[in-house]
PDB file of N, CA and C in Angstrom:
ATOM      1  N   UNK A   1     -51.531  25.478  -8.256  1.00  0.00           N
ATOM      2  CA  UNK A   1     -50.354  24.665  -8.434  1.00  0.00           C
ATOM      3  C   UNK A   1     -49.553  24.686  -7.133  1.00  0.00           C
ATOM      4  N   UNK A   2     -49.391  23.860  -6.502  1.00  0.00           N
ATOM      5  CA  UNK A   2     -48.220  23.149  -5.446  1.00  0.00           C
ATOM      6  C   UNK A   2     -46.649  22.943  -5.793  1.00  0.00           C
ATOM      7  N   UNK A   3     -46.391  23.805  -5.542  1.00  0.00           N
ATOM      8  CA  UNK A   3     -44.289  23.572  -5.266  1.00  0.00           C
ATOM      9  C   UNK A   3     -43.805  23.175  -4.390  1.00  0.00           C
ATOM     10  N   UNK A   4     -43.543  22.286  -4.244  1.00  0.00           N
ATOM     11  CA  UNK A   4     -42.593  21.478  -2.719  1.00  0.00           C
ATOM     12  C   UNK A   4     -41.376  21.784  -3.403  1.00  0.00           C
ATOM     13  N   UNK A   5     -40.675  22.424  -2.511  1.00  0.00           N
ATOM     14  CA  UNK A   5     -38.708  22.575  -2.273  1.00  0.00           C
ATOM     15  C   UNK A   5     -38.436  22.050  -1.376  1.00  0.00           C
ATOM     16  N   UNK A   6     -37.263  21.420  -1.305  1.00  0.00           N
ATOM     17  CA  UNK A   6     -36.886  20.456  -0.205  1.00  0.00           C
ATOM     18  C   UNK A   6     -36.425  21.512   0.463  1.00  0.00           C
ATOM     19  N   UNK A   7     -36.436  20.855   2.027  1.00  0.00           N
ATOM     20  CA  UNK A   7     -35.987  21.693   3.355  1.00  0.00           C
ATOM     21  C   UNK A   7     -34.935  21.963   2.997  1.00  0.00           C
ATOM     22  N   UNK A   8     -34.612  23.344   3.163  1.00  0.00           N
ATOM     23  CA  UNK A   8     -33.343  23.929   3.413  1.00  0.00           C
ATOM     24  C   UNK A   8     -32.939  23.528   4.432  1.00  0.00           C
ATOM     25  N   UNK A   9     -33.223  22.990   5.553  1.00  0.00           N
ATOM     26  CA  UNK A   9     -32.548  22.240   6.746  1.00  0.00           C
ATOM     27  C   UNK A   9     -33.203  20.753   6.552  1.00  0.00           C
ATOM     28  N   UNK A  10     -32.234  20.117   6.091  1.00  0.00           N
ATOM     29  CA  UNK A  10     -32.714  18.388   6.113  1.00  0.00           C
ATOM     30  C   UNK A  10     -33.100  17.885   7.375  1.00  0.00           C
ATOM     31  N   UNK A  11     -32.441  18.164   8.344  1.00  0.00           N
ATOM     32  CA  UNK A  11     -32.979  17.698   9.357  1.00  0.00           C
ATOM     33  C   UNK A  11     -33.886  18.223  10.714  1.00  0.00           C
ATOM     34  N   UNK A  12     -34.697  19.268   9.830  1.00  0.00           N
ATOM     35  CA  UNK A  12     -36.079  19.724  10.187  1.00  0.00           C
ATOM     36  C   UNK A  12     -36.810  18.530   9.957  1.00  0.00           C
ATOM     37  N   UNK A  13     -37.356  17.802   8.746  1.00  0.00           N
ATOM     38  CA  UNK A  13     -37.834  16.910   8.104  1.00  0.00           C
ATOM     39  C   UNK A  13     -37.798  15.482   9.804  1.00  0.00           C
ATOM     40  N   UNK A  14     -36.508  15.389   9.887  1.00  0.00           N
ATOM     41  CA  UNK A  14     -35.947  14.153  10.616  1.00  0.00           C
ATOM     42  C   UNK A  14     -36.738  14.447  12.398  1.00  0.00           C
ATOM     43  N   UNK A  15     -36.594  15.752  12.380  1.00  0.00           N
ATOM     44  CA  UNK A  15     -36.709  16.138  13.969  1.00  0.00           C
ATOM     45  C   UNK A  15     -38.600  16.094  14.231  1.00  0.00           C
ATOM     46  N   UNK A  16     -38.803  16.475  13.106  1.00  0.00           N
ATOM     47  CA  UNK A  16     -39.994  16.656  12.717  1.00  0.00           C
ATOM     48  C   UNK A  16     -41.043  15.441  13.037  1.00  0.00           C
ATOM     49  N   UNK A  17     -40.187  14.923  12.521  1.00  0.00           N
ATOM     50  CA  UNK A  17     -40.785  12.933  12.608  1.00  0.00           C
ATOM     51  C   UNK A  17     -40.774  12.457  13.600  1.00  0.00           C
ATOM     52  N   UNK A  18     -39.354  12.825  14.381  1.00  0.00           N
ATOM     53  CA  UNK A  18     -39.225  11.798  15.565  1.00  0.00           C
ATOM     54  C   UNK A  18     -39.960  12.818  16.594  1.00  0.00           C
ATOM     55  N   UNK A  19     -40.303  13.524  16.808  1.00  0.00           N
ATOM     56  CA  UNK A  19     -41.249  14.575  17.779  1.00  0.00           C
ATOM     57  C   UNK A  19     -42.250  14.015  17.790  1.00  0.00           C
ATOM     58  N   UNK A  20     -43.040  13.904  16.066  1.00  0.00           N
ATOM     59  CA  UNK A  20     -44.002  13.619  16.043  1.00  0.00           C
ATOM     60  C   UNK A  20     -44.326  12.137  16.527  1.00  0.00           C
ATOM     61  N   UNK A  21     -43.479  11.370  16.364  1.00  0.00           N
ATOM     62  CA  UNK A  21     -43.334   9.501  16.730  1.00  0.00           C
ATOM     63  C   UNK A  21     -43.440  10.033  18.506  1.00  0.00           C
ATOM     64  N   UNK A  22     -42.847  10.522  18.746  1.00  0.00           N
ATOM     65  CA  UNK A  22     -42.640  10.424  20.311  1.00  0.00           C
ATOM     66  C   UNK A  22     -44.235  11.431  20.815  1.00  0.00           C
ATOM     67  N   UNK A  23     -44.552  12.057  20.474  1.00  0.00           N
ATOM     68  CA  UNK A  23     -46.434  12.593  20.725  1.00  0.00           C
ATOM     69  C   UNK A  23     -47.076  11.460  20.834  1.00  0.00           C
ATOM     70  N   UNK A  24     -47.167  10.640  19.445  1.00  0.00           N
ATOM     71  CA  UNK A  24     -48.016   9.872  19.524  1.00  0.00           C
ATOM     72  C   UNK A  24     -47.938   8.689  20.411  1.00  0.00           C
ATOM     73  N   UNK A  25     -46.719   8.319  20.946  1.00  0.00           N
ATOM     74  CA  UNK A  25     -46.306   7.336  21.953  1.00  0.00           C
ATOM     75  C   UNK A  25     -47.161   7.742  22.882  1.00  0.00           C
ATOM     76  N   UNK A  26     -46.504   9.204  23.771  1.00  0.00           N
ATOM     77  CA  UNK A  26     -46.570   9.320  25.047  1.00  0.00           C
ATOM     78  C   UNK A  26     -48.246   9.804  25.148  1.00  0.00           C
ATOM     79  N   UNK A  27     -49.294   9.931  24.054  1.00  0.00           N
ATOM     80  CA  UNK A  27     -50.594  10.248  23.776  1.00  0.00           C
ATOM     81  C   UNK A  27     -51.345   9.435  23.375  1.00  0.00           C
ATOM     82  N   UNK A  28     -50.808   7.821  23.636  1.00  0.00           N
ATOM     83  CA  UNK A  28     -51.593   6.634  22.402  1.00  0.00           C
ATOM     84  C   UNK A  28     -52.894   6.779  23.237  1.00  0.00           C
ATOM     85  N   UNK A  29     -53.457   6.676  24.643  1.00  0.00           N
ATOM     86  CA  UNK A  29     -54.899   6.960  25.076  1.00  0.00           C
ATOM     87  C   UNK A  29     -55.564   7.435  24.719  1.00  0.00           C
ATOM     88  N   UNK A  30     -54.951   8.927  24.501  1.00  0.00           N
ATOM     89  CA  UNK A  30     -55.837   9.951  24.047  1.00  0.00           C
ATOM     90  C   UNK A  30     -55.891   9.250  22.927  1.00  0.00           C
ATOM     91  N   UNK A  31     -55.438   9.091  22.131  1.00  0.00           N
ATOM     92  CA  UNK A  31     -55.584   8.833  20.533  1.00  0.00           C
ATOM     93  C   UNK A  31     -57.256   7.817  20.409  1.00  0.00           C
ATOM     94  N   UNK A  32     -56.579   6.730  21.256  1.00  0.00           N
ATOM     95  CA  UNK A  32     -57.738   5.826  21.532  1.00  0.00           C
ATOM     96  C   UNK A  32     -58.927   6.626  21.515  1.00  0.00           C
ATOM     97  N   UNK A  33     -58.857   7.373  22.926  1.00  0.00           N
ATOM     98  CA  UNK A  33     -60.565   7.876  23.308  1.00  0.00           C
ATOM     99  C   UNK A  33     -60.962   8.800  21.898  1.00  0.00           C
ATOM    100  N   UNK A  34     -59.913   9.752  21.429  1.00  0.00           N
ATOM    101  CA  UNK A  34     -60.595  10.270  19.876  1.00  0.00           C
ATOM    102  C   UNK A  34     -60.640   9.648  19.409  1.00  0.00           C
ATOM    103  N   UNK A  35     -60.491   8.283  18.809  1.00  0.00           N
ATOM    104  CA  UNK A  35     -61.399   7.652  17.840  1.00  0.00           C
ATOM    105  C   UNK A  35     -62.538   6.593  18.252  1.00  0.00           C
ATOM    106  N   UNK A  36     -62.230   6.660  19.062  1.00  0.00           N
ATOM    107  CA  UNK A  36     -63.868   5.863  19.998  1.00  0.00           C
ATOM    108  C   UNK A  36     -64.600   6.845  19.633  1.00  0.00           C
ATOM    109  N   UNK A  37     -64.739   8.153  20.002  1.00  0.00           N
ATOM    110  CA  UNK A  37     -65.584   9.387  20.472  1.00  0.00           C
ATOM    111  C   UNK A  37     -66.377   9.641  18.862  1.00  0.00           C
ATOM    112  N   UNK A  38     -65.154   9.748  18.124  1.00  0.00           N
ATOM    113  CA  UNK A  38     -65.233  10.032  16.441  1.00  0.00           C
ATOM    114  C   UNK A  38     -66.186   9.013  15.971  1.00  0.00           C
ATOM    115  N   UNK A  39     -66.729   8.015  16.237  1.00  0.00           N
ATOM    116  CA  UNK A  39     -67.216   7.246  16.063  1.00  0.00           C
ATOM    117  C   UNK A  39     -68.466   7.692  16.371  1.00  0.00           C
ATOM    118  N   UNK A  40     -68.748   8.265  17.913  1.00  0.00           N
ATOM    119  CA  UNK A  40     -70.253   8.459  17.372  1.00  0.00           C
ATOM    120  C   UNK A  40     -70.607  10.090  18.266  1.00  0.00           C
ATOM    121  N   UNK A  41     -69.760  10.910  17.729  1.00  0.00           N
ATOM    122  CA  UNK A  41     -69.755  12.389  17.692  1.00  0.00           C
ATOM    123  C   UNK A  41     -69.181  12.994  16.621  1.00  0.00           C
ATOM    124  N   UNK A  42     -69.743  13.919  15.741  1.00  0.00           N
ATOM    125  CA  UNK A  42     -69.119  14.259  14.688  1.00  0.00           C
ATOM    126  C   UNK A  42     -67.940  15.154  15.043  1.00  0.00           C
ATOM    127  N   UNK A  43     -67.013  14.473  14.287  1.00  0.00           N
ATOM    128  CA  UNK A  43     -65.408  15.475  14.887  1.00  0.00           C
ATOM    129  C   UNK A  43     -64.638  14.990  16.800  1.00  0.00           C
ATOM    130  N   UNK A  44     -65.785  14.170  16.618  1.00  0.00           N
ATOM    131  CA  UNK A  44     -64.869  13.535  18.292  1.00  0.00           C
ATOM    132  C   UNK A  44     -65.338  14.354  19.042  1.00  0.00           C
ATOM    133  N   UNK A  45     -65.973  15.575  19.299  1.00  0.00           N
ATOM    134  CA  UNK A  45     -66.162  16.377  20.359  1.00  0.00           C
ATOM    135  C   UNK A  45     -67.529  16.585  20.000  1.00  0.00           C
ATOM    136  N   UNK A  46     -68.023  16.847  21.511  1.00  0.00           N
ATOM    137  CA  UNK A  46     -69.592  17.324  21.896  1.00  0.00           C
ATOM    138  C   UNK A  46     -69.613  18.549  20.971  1.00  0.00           C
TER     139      UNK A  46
END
């Protein structure tokens, strides 16, 4: 069984997100080449 309690700091949740939004910006290449790779290597890597 799974219990989710909401963050005791709400805006862990918020900081959380926008970190994560801003990774994937400044990493969209990489992102690219792992799913090219994923395509025909299992797991993206040799």
């Amino acid at each position: 069984m799974t219990v989710t309690a909401p963050t005791p700091f709400p805006n862990v949740a918020t900081l959380t997100e926008r970190e994560r939004a801003t990774l994937l910006e400044r990493t969209r290449r990489s992102g690219e080449y792992f799913e090219r790779a994923r395509q025909v290597m299992p797991g993206g890597v040799p």
